[in-house]
N, C-alpha and C. Protein backbone atom coordinates (compact mmCIF):
# COMPACT_ATOMS: atom_id res chain seq x y z
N UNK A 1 26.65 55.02 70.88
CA UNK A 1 27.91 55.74 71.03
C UNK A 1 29.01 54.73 71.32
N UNK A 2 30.14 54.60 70.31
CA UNK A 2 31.37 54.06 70.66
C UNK A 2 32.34 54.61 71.42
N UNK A 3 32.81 55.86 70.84
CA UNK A 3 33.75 56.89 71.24
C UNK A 3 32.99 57.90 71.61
N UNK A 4 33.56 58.95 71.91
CA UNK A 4 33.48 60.29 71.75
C UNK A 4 34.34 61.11 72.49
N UNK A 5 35.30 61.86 72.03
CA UNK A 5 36.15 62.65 72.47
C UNK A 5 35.50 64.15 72.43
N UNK A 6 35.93 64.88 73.95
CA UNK A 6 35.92 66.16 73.85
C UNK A 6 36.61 66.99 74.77
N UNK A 7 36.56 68.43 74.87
CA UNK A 7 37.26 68.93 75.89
C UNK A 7 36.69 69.61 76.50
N UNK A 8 37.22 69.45 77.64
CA UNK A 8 36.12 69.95 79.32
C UNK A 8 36.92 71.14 79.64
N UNK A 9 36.33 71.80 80.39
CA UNK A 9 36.62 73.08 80.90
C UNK A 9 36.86 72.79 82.28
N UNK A 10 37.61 72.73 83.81
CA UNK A 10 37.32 72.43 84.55
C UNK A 10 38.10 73.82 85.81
N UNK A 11 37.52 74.14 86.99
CA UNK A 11 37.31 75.50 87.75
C UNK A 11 38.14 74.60 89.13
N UNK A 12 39.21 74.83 89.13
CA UNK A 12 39.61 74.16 90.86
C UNK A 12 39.43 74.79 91.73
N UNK A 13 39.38 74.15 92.59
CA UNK A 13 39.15 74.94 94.00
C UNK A 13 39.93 76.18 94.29
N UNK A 14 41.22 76.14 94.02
CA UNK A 14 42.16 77.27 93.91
C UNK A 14 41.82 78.46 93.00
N UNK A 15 40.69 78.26 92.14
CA UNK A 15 40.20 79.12 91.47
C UNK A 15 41.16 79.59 89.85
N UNK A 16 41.62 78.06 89.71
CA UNK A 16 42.42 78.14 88.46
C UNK A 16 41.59 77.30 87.40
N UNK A 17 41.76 77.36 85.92
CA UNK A 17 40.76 77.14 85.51
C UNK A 17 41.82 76.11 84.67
N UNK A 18 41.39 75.22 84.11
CA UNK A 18 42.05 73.84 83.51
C UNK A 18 41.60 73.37 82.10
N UNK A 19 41.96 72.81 81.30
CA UNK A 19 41.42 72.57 80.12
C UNK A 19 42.36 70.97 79.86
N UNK A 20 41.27 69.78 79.75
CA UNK A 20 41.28 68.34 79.30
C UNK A 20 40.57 68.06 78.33
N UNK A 21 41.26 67.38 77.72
CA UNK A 21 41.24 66.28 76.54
C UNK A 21 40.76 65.02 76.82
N UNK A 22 39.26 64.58 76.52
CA UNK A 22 38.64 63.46 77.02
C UNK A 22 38.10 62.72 75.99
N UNK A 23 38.84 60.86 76.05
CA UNK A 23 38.05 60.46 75.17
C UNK A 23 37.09 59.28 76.13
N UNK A 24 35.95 58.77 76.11
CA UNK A 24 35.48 58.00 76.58
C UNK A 24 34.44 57.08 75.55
N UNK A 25 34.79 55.51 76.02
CA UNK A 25 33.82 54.71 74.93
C UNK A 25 33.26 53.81 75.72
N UNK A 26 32.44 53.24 75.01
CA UNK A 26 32.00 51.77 76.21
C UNK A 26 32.74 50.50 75.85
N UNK A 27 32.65 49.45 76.49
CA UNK A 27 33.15 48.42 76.55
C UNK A 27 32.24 47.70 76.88
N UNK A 28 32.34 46.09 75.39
CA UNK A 28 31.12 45.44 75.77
C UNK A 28 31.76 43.89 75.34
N UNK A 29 30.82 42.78 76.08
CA UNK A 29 31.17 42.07 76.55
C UNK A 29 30.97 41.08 74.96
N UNK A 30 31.10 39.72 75.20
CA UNK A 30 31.52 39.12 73.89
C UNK A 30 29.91 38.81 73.42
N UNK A 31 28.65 39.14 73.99
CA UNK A 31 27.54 39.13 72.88
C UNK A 31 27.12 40.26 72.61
N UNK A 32 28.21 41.71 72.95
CA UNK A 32 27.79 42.83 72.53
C UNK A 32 27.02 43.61 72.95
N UNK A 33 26.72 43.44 74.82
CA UNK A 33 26.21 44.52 75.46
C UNK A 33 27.01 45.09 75.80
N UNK A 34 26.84 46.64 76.63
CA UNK A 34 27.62 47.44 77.19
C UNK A 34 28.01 46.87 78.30
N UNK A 35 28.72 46.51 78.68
CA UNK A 35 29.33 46.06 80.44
C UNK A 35 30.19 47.49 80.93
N UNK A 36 30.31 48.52 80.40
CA UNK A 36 30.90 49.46 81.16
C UNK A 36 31.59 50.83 80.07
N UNK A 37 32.55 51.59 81.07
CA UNK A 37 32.97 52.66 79.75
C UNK A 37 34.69 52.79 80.55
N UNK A 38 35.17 52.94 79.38
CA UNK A 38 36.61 53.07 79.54
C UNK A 38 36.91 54.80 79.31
N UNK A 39 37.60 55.49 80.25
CA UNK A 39 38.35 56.67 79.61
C UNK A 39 39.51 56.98 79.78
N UNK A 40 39.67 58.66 79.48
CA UNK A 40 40.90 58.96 79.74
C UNK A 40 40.82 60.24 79.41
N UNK A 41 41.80 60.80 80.42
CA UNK A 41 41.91 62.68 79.80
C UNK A 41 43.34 62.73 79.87
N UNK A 42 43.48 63.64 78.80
CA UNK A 42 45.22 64.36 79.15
C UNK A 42 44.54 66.29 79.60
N UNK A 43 45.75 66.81 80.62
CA UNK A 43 45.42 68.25 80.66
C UNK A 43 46.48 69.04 79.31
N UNK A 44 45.41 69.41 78.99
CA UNK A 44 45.69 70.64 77.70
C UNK A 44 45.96 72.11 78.03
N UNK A 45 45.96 72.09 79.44
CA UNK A 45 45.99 73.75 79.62
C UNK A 45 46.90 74.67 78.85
N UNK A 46 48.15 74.02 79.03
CA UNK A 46 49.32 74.86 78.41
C UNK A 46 49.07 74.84 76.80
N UNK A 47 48.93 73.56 76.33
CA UNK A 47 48.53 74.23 74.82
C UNK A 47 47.24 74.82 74.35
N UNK A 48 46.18 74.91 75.42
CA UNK A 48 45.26 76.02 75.14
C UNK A 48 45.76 77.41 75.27
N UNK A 49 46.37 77.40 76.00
CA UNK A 49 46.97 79.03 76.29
C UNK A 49 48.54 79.36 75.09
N UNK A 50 49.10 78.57 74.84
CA UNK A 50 49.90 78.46 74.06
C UNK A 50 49.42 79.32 72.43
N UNK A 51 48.07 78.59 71.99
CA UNK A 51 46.92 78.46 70.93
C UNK A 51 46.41 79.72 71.24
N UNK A 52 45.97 80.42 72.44
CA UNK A 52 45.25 81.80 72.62
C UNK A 52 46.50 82.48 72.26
N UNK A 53 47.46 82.45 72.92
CA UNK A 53 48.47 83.70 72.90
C UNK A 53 49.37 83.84 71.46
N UNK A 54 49.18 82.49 70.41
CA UNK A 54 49.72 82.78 68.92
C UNK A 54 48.53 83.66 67.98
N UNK A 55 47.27 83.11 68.52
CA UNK A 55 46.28 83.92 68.16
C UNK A 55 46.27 85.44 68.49
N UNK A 56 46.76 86.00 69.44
CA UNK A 56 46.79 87.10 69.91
C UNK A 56 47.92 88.09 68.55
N UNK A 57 48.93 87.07 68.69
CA UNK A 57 50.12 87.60 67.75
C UNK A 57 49.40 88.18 66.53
């Protein structure tokens, strides 16, 4: 696995529910083992709900 992007579902404590955009890859060192993984999420909530409610239309 190099990449792989996906999106998480996530439940806060406040009992609100969240939606991220995650890509995560590994990172490897100059003879080409894994030495670790780099990521990153953006929150998508608003354009998930944005996307449900044109669907609704």
């Amino acid at each position: 696995m190099r990449s792989k992007t996906y999106t998480e579902l996530t439940l806060e404590i406040s009992g609100r529910t969240t939606f991220w955009l995650t890509n995560n890859s590994q990172y490897f060192n100059g003879s080409g083992e894994v030495k670790g993984l780099i990521g990153i999420s953006c929150d998508i909530t608003s354009l998930n709900t944005a996307e449900k409610e044109r669907q609704r239309e």
